[in-house]
Protein backbone atom coordinates (compact mmCIF):
# COMPACT_ATOMS: atom_id res chain seq x y z
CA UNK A 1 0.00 0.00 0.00
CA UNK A 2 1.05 3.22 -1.07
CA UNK A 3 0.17 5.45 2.03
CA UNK A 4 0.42 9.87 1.42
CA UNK A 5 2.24 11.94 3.92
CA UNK A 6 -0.15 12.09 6.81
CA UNK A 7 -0.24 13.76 10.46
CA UNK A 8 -2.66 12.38 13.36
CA UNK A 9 -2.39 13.55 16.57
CA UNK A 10 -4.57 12.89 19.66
CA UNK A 11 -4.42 15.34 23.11
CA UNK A 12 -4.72 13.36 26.46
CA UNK A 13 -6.02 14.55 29.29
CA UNK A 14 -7.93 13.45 31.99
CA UNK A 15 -8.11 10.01 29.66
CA UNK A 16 -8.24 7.20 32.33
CA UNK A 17 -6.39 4.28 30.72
CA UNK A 18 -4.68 6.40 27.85
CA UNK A 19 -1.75 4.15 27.43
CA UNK A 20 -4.49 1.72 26.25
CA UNK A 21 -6.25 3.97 23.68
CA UNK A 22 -2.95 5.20 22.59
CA UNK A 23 -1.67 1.26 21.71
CA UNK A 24 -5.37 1.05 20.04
CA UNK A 25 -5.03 4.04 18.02
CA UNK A 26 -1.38 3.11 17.41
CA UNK A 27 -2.26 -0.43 16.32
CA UNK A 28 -5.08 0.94 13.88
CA UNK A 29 -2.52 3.38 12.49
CA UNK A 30 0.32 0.76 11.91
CA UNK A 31 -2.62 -1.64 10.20
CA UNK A 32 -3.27 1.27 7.76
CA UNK A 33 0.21 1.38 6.65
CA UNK A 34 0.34 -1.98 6.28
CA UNK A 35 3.09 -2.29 9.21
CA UNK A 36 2.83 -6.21 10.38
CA UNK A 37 1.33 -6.84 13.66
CA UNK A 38 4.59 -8.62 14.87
CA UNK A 39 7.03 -5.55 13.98
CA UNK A 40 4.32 -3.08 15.07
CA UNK A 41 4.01 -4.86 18.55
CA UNK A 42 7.63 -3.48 20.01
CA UNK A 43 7.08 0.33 18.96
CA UNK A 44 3.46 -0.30 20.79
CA UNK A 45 4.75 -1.59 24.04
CA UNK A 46 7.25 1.08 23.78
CA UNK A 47 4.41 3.92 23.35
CA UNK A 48 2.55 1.95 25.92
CA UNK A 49 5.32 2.87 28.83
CA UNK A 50 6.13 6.19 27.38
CA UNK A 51 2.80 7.57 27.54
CA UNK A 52 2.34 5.63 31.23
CA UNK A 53 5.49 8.24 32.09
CA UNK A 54 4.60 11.30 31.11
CA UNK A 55 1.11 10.76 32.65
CA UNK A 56 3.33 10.46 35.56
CA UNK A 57 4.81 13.58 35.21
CA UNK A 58 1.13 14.92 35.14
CA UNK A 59 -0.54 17.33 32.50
CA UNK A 60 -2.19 16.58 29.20
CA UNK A 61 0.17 14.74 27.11
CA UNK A 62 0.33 14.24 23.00
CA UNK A 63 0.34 11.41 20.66
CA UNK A 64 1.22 12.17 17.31
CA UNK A 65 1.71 10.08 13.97
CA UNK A 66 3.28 11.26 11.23
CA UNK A 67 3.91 9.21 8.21
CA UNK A 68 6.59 10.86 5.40
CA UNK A 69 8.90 9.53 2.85
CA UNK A 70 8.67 5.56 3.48
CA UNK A 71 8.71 6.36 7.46
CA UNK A 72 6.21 5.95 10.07
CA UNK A 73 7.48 8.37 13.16
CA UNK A 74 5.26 8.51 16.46
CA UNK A 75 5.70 10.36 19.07
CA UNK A 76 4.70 11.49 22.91
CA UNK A 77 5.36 14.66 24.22
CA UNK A 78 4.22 16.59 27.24
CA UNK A 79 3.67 20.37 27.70
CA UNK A 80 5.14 20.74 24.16
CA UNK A 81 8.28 19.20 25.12
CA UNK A 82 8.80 15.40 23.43
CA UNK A 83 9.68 12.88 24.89
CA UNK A 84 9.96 9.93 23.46
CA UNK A 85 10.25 9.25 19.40
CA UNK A 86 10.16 6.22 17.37
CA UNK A 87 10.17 5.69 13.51
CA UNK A 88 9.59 2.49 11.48
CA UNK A 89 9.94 2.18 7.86
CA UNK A 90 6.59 1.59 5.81
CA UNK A 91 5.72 0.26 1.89
């Protein structure tokens, strides 16, 4: 699948469970681009505990996906500041 350049982001706040939607939303996102479940499963767990920290830290948090140039990047970041990235090449 050929997928176009694409940003999706999704504010948390207040979200109980979050690191749960975010692995859903992630998992629906990496199905889109074709990404199989078994190389998609690490970067999930990964977002998984990254969002679980910064809703540690406290304050709304961000998910973002952006897909560019045969790359699938997502991100979490907190109070504008990121903090944790990931990438994974896509069709």
């Amino acid at each position: 699948m050929n997928i176009h350049d694409f940003v999706l982001s999704a504010r948390l706040e207040g979200v109980v469970r979050a690191d749960e939607m975010a692995a859903a939303l992630a998992d629906a996102v990496f199905r889109q681009a074709d990404v199989e479940p078994a190389a998609a499963a690490p970067l999930i767990g990964a977002l998984q505990g990254s969002v679980r920290h910064a809703l540690e830290l406290g304050g709304p948090l961000e998910v973002a996906f952006r897909a560019t140039a045969g790359a699938l990047e997502v991100s979490v970041a907190r109070q504008g500041a990121e903090l944790w990235r990931a990438s994974h090449p896509i069709p």
